[in-house]
N, C-alpha and C. Protein backbone atom coordinates (compact mmCIF):
# COMPACT_ATOMS: atom_id res chain seq x y z
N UNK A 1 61.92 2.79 100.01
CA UNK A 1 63.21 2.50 100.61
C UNK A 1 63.16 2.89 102.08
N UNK A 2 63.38 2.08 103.33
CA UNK A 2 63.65 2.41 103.92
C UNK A 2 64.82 3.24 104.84
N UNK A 3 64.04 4.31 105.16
CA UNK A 3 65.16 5.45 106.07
C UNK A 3 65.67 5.28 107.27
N UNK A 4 65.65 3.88 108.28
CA UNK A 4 66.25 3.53 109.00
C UNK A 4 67.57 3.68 108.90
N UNK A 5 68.21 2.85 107.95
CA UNK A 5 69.90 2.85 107.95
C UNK A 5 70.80 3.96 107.56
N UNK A 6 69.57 4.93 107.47
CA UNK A 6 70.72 6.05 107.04
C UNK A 6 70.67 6.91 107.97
N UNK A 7 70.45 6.72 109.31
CA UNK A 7 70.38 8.01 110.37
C UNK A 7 71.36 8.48 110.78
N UNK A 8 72.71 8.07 110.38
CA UNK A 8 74.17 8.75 111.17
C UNK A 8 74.00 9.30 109.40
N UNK A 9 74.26 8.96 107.98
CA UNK A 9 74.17 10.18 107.24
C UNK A 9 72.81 11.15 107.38
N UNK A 10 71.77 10.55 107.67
CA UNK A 10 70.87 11.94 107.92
C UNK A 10 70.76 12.83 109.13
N UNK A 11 71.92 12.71 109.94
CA UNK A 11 72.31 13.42 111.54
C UNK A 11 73.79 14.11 110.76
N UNK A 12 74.44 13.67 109.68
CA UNK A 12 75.79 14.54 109.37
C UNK A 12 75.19 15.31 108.29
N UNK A 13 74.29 15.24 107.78
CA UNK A 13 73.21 15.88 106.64
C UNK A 13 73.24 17.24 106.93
N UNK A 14 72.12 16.82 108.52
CA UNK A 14 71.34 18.14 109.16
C UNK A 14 72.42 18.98 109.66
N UNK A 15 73.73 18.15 110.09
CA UNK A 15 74.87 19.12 110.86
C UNK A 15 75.27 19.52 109.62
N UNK A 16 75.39 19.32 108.66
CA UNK A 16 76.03 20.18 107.68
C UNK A 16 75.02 21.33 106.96
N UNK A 17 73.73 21.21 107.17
CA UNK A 17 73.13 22.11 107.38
C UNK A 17 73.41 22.96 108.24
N UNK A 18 73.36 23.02 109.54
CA UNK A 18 73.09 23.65 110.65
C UNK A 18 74.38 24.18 110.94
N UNK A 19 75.63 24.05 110.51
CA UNK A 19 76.70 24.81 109.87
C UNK A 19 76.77 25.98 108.87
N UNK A 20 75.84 25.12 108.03
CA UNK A 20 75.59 26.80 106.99
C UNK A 20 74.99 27.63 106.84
N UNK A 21 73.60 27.30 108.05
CA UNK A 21 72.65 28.54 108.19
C UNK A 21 71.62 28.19 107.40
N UNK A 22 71.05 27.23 106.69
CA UNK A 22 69.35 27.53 106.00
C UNK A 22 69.90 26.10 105.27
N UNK A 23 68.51 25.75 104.52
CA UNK A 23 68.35 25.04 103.69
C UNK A 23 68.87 25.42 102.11
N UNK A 24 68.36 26.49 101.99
CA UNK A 24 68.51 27.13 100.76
C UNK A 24 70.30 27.67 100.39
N UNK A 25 71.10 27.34 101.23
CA UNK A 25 72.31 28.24 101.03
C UNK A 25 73.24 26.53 101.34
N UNK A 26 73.35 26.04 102.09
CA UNK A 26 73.69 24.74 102.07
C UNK A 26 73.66 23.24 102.00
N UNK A 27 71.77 22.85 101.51
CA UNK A 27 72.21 21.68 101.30
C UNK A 27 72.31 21.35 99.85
N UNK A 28 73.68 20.62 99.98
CA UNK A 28 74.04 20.24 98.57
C UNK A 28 74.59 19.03 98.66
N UNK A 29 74.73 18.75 97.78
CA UNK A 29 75.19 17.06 97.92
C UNK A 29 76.26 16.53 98.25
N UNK A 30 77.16 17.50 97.37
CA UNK A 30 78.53 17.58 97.88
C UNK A 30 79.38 18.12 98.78
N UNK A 31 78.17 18.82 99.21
CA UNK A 31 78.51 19.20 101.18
C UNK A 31 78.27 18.34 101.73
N UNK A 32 77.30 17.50 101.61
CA UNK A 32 76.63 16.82 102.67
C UNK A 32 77.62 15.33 102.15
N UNK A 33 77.91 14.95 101.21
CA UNK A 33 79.20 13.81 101.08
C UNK A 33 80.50 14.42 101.65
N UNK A 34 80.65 15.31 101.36
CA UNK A 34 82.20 16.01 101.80
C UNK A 34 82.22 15.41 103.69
N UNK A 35 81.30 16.55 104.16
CA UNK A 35 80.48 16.21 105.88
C UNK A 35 80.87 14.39 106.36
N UNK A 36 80.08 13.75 105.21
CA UNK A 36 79.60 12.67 106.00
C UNK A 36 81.05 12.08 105.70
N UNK A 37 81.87 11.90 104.56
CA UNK A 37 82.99 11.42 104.81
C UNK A 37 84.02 11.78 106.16
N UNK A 38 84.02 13.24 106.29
CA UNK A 38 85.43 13.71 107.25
C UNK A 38 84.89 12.81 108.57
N UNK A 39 83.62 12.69 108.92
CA UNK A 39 83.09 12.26 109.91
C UNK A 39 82.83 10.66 110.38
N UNK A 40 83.03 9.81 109.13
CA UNK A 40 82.47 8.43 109.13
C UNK A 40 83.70 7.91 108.95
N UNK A 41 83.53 7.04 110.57
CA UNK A 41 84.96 6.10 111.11
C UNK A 41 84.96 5.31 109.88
N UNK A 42 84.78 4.76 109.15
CA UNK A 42 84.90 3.69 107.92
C UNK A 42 85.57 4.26 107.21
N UNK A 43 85.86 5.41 107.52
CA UNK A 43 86.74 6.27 105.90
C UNK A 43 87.55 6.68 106.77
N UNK A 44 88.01 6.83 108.07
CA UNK A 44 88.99 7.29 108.84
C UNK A 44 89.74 5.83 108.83
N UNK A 45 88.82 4.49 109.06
CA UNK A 45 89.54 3.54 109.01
C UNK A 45 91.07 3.35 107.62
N UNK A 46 89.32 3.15 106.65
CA UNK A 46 90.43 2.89 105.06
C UNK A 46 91.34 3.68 105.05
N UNK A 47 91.79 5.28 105.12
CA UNK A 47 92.30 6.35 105.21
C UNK A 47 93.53 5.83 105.88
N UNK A 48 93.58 4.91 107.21
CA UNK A 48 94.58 5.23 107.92
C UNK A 48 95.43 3.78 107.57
N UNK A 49 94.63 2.68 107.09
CA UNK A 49 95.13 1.50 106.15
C UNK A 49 95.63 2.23 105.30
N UNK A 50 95.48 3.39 104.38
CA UNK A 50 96.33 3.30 102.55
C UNK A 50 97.69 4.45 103.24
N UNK A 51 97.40 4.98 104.17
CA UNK A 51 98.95 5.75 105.04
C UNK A 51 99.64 4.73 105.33
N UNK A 52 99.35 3.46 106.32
CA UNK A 52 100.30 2.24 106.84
C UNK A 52 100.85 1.66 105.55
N UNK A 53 99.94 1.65 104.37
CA UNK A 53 100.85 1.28 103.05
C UNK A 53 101.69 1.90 102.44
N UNK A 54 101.33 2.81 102.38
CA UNK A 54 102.80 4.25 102.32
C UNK A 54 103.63 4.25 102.84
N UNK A 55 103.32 4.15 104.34
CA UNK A 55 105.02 4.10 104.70
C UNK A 55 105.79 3.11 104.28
N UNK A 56 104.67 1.29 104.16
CA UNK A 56 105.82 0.13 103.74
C UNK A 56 106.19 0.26 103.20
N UNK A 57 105.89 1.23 101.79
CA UNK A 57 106.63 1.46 100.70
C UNK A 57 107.88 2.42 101.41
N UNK A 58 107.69 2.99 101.74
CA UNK A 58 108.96 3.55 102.10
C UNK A 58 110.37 3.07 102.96
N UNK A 59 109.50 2.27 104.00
CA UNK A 59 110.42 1.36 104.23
C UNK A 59 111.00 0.53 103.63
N UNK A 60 109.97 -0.26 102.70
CA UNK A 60 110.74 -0.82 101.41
C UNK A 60 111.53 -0.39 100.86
N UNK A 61 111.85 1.25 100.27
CA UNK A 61 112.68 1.65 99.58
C UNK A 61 113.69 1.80 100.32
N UNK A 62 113.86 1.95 101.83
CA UNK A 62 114.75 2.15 102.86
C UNK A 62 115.92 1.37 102.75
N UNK A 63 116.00 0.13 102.20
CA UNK A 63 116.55 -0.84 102.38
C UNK A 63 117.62 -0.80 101.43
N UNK A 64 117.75 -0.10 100.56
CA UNK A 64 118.58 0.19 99.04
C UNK A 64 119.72 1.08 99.93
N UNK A 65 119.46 1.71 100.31
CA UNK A 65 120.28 3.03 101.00
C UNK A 65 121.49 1.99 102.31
N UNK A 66 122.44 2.43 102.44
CA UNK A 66 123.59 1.74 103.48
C UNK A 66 123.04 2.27 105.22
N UNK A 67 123.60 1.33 106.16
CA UNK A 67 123.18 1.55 107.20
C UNK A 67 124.85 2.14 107.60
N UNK A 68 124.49 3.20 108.49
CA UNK A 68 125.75 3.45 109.40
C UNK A 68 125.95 3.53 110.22
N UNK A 69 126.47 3.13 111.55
CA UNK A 69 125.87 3.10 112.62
C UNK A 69 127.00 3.87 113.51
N UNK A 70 126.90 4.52 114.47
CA UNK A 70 127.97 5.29 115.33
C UNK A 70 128.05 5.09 116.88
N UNK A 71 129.03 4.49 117.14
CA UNK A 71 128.83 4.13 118.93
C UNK A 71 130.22 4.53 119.57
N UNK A 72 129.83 5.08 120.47
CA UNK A 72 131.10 5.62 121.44
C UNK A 72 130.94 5.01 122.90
N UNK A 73 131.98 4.73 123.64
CA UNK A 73 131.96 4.08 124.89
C UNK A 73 133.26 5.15 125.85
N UNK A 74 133.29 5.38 127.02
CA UNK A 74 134.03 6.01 127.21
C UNK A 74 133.83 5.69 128.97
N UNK A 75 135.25 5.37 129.46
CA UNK A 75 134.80 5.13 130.85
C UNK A 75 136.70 5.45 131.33
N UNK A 76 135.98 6.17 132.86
CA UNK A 76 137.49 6.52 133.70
C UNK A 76 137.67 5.84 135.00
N UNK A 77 138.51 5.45 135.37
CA UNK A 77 138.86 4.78 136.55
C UNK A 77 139.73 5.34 137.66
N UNK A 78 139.60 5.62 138.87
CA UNK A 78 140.48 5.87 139.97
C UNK A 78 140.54 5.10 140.84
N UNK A 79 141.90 4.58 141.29
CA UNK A 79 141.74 3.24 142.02
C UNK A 79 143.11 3.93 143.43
N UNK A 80 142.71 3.94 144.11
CA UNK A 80 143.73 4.63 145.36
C UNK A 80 144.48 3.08 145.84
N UNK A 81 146.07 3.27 146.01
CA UNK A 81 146.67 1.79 146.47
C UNK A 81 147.75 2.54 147.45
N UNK A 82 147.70 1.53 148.44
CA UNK A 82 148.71 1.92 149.36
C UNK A 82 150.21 1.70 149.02
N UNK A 83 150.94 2.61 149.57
CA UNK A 83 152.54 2.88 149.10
C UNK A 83 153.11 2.60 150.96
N UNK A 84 153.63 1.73 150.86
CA UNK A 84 154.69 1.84 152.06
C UNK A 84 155.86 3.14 152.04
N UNK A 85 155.65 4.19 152.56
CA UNK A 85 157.05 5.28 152.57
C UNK A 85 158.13 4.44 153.97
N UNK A 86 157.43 3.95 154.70
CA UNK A 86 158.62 3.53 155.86
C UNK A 86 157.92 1.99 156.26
N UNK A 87 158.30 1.71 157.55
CA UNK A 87 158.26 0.05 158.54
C UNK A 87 156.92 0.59 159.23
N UNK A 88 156.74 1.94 159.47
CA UNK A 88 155.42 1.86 160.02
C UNK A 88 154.35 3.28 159.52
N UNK A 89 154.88 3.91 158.42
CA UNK A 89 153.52 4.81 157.87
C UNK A 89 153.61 4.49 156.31
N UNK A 90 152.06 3.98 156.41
CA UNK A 90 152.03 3.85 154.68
C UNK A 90 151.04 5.04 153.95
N UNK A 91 151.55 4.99 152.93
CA UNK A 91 150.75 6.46 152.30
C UNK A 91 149.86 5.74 150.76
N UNK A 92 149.36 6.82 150.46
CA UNK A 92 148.50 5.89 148.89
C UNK A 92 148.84 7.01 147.72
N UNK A 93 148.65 6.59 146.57
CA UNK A 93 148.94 6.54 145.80
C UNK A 93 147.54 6.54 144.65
N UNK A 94 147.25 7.61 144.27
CA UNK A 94 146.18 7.92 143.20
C UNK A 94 146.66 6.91 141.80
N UNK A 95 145.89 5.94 141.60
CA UNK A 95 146.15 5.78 139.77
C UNK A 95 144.63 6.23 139.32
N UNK A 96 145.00 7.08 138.11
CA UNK A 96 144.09 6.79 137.30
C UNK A 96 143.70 6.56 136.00
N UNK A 97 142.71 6.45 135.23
CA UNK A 97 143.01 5.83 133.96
C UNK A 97 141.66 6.29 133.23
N UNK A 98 141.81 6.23 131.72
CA UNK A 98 140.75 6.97 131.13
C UNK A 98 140.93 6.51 129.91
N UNK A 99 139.44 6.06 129.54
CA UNK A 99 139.39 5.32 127.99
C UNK A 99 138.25 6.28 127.36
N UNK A 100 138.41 6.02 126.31
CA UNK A 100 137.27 6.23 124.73
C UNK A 100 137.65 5.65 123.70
N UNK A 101 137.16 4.90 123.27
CA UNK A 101 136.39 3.90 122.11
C UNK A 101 135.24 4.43 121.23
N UNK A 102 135.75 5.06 120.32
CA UNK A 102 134.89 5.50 119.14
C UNK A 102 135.05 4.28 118.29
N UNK A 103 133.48 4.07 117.80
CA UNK A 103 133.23 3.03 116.71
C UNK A 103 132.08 3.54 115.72
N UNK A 104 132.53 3.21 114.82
CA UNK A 104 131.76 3.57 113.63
C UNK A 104 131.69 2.08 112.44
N UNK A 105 130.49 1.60 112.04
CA UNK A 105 130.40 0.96 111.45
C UNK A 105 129.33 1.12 110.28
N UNK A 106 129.80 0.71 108.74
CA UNK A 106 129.18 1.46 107.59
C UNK A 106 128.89 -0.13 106.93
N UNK A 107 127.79 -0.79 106.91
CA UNK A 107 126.57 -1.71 106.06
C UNK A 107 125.98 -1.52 104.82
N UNK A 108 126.08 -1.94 104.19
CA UNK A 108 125.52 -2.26 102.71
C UNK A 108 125.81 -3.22 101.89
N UNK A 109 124.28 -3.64 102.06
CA UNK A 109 124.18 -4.92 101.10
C UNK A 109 124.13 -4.68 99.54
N UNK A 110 125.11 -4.90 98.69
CA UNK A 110 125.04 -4.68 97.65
C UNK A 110 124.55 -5.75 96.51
N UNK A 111 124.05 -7.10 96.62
CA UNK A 111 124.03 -8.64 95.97
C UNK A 111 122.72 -8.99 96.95
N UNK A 112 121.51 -8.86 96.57
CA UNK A 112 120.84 -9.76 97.49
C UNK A 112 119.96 -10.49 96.60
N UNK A 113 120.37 -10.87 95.65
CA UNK A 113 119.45 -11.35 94.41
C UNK A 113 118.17 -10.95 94.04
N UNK A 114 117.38 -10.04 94.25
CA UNK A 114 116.31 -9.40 93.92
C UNK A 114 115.58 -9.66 95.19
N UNK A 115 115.86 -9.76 96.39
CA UNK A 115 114.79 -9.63 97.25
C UNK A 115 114.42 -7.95 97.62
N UNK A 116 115.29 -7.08 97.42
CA UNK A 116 114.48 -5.89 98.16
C UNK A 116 113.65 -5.28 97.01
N UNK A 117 114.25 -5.65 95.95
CA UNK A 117 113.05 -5.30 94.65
C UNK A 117 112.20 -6.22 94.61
N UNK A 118 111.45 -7.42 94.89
CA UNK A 118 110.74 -8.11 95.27
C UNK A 118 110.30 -7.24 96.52
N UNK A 119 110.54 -7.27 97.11
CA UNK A 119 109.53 -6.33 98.24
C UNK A 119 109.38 -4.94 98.36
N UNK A 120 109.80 -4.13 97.39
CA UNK A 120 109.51 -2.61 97.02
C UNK A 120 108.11 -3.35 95.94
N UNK A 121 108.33 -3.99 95.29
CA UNK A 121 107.11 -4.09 94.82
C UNK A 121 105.82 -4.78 95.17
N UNK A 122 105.71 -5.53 96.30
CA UNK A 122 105.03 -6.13 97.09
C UNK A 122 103.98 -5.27 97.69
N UNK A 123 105.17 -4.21 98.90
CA UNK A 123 104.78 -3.10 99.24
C UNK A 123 103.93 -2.12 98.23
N UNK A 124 104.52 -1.90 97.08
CA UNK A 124 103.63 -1.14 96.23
C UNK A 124 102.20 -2.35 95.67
N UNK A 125 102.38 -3.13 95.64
CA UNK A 125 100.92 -3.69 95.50
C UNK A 125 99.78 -3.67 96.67
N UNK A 126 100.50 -3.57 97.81
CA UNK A 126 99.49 -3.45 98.71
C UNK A 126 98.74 -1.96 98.96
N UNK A 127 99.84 -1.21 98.44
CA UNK A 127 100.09 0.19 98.81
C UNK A 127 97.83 0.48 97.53
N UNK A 128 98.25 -0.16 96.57
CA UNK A 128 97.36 -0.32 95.87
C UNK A 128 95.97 -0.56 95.72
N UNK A 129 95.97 -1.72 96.76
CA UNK A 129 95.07 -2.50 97.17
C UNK A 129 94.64 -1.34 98.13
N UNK A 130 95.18 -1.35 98.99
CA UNK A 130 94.47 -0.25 100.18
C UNK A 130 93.90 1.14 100.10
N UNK A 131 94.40 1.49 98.36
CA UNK A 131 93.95 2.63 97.99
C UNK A 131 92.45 2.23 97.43
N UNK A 132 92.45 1.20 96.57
CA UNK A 132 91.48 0.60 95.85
C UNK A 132 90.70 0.51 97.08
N UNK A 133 91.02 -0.13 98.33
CA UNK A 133 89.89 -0.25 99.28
C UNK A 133 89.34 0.89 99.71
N UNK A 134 90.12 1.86 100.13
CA UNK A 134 89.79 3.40 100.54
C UNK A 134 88.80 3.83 99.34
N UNK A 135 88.52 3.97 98.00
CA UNK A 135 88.27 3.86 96.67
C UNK A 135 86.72 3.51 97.18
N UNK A 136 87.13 2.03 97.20
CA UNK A 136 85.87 1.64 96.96
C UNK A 136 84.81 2.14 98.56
N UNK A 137 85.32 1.84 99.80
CA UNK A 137 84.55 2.58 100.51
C UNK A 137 84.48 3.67 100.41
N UNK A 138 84.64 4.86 100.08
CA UNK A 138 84.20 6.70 99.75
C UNK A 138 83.03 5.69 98.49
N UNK A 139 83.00 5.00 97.61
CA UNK A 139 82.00 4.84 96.56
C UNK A 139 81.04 4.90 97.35
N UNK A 140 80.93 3.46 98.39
CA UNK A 140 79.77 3.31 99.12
C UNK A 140 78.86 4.68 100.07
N UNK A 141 80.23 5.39 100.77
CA UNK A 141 79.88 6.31 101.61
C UNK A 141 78.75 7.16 100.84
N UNK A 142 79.83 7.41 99.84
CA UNK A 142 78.89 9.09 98.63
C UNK A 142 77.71 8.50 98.09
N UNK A 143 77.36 7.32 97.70
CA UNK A 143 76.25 6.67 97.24
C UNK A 143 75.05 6.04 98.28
N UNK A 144 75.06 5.97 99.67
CA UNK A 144 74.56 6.17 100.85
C UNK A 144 74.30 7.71 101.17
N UNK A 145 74.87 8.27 101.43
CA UNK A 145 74.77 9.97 101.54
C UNK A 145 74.29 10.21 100.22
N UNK A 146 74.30 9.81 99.35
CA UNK A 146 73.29 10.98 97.71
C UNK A 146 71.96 10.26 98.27
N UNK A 147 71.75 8.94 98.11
CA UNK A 147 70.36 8.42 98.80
C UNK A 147 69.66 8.84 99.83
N UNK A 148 70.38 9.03 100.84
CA UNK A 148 69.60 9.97 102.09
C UNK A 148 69.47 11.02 101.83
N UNK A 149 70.42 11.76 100.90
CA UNK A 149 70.37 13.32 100.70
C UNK A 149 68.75 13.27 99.81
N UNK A 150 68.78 12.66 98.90
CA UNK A 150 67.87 12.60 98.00
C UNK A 150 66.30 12.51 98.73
N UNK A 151 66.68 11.23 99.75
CA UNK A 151 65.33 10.92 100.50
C UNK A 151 64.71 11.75 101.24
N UNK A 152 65.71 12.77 101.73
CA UNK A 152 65.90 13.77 102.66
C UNK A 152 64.92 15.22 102.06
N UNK A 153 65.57 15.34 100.86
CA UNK A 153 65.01 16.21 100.20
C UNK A 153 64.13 16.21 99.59
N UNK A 154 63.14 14.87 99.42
CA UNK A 154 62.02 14.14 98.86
C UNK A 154 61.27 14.56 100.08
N UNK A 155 61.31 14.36 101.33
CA UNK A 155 60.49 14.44 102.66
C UNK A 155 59.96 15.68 103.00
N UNK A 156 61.18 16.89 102.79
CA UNK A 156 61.47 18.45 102.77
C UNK A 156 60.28 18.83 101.44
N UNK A 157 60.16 18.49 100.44
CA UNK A 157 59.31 18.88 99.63
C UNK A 157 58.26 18.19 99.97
N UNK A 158 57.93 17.26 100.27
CA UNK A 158 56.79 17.06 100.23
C UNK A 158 55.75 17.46 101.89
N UNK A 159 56.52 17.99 102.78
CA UNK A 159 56.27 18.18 103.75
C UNK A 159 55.77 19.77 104.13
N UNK A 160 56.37 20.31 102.80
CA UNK A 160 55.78 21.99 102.66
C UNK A 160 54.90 22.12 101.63
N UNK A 161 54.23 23.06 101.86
CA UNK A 161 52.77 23.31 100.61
C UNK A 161 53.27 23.87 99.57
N UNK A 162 52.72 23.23 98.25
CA UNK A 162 53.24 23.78 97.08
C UNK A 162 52.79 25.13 97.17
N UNK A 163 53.58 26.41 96.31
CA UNK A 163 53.67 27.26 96.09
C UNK A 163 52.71 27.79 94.61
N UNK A 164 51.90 28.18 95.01
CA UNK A 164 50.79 28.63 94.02
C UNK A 164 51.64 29.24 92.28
N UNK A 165 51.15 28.20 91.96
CA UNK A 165 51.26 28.29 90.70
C UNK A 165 50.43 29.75 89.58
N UNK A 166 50.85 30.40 88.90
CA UNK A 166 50.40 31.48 88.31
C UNK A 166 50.45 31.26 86.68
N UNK A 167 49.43 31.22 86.35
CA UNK A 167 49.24 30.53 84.79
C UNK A 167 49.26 32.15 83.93
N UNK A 168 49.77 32.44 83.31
CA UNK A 168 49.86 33.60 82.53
C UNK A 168 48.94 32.96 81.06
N UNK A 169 47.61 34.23 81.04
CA UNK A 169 47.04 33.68 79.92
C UNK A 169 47.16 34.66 78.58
């Protein structure tokens, strides 16, 4: 088998070695899958697809619940107008004026013939699918990483001298 394609798991291998201090104390398989997942954009990808399906579901369910909405407007006016007091001095005259407009408006669709349950469950099928995809890539990841781990550790033994055997007679 060639060991070309596995050099980003046999570079998260050795770092997950070189985290734990020796051969003998950390490499394990399920360190070295644990490692290569947190690290491999393909599983950060799927990961962040089966969250965007989560929320649709939630937004989906959003839709059952009433909308309420709250708006206030509020505006004052001063407008200065001249007052004749005599034939030749005119004086002014302050008006002023002051509004607020509170509005509140309360939505809910109660009759929509099954469309938001049609799409709570839509959402949950995809929600599904994207898990199944996340699913199936970690399969591939951990079954790439046991192969390199394996190949890895095939190379490691055979690269050190066997250890003298002692025959008890």
């Amino acid at each position: 088998m060639d060991c070309a394609g596995f050099e980003f798991y046999f570079r998260a291998t050795q770092r997950a070695v070189a985290v734990g201090g020796g051969y003998e104390q950390s490499l394990r398989t399920g360190r070295a899958c644990g490692s290569c997942g947190a690290v491999n954009p393909e599983t950060r990808l799927a990961w962040s697809h089966a969250k965007e399906a989560a929320a649709a579901v939630g937004l989906a369910k959003s839709e059952y619940y009433p909308l309420l909405a709250l708006n206030a407007a509020a505006q004052s006016a001063r407008l200065p107008e001249q007052v004749p007091w005599t034939a030749q001095k005119l004086g002014y005259m302050d008006l002023e004026g002051q509004e607020l407009c509170p509005m509140a408006t309360l939505e809910w669709v109660l009759l929509d013939f099954g469309r938001r349950a049609a799409d709570v469950r839509a959402a949950r099928a995809r929600l599904l699918a994207a898990n199944l995809g996340f699913n199936a890539r970690h399969q591939v990841i951990v079954f790439k990483v046991q192969s390199a781990f394996y190949q890895l550790s095939s190379l490691i033994a055979a690269s050190t001298p066997p250890k003298r055997l002692w025959i008890l007679r």
